[in-house]
Every structure is written in structure tokens, then in C-alpha cells.
Protein backbone atom coordinates (compact mmCIF):
# COMPACT_ATOMS: atom_id res chain seq x y z
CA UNK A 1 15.95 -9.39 -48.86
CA UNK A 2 12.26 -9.76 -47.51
CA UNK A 3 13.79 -10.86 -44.32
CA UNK A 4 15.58 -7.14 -44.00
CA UNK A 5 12.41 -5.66 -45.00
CA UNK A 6 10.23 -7.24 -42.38
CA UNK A 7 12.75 -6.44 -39.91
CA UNK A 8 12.43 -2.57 -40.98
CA UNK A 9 8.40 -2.68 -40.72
CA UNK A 10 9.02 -4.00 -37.09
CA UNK A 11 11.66 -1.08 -36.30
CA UNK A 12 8.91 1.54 -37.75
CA UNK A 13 8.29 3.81 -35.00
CA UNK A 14 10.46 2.69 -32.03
CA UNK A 15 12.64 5.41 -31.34
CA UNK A 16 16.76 4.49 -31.44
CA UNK A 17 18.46 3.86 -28.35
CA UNK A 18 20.96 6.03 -26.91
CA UNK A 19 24.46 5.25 -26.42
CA UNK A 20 24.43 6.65 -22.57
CA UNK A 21 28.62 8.08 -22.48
CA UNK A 22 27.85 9.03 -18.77
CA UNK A 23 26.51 5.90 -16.58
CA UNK A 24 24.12 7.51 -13.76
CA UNK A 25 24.89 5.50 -9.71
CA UNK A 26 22.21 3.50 -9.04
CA UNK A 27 20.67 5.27 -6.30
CA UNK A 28 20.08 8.31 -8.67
CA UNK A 29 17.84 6.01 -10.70
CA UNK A 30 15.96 4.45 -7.50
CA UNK A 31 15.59 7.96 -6.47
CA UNK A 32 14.14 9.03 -10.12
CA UNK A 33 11.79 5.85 -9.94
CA UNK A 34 10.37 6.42 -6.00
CA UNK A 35 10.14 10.34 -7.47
CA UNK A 36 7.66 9.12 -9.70
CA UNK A 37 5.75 7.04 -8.22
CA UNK A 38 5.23 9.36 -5.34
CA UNK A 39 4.00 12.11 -7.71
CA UNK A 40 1.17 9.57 -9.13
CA UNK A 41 -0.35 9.63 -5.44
CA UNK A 42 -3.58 11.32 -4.99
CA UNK A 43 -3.95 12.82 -1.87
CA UNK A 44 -6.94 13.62 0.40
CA UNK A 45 -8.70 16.94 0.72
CA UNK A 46 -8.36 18.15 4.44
CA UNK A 47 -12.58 17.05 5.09
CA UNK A 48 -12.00 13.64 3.38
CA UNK A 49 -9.23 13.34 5.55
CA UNK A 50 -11.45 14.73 8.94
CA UNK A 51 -13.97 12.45 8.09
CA UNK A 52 -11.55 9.19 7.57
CA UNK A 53 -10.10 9.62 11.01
CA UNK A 54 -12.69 9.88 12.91
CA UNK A 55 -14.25 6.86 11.42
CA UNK A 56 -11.15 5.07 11.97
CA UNK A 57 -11.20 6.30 15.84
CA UNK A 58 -14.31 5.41 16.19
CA UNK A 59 -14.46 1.94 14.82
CA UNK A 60 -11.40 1.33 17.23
CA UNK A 61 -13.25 2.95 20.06
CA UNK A 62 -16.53 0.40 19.25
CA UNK A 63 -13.99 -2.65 18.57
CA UNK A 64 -11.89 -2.35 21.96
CA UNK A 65 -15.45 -1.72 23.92
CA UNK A 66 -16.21 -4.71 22.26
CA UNK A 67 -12.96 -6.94 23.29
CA UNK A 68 -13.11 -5.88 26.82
CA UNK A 69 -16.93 -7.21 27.45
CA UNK A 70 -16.31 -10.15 25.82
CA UNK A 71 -13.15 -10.36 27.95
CA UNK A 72 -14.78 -9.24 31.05
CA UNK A 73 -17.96 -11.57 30.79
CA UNK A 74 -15.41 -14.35 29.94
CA UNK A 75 -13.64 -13.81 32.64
CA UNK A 76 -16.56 -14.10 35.19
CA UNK A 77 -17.98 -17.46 33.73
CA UNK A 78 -14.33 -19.02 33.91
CA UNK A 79 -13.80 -18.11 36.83
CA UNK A 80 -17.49 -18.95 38.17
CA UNK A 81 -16.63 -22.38 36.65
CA UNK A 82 -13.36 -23.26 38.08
CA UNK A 83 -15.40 -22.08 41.38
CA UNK A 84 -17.56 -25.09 40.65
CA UNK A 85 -14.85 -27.38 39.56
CA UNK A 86 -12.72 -27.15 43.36
């Protein structure tokens, strides 16, 4: 008897489940779940947006400046040393 009661104090506010006559395909719940999630995305405003790609231009601009110098003045020490070396 106690064990019936306890059971009804832990059904207490969970809603009943559904007996579902019509089974939905599964790609209408994938769809329904990517749905969803895409509407929880918070887009950019158009100047936050300006701003990020320039920075990100920029950087790359600065990085690949940066790999070709180091590239170039490696390149002229290896091949000032393998001048030495033959």
C-alpha cells in the first residue's frame, strides 16, 4: 500500500505519455531537431560582422607576410650553406 503511494508522489506532475497512433519517418524528426537548433543561433549585426572580417583578413594578410620572410630568409641561409658545404 505505501509502496503504491510513493510511486504516485513520484508520478506528481509528469505529464502522461501519449499513445502516438501515427509514427512520424525519421527524417521528419531530424528535420524538427536541426529546425531547432538552428533557430537558437544568434546571429551577427551587419557592423559586428564588417568588423570580424576584416580582422580575420587582416590577421591572414600579417600571418602569410609572416610565412614568406621566414621562408624567404630560410631559403637564403640554406642555400648560402650548402654553398659552403660543396
Amino acid at each position: 500500500m505505501e509502496e503504491n503511494k510513493n510511486q504516485e508522489i513520484k508520478n506528481e506532475g509528469k505529464k502522461p505519455e501519449k499513445a502516438s497512433a501515427y509514427k512520424q519517418p525519421w527524417w521528419k524528426s531530424i528535420y524538427r531537431t536541426y529546425r531547432a537548433e538552428f533557430m537558437k543561433i544568434v546571429w551577427p549585426s551587419k557592423p559586428t560582422l564588417v568588423k570580424h572580417t576584416i580582422t580575420v583578413i587582416v590577421v591572414s594578410l600579417l600571418f602569410g607576410a609572416y610565412i614568406a620572410l621566414t621562408d624567404g630568409i630560410l631559403t637564403i641561409l640554406f642555400s648560402r650553406f650548402v654553398g659552403l658545404v660543396t
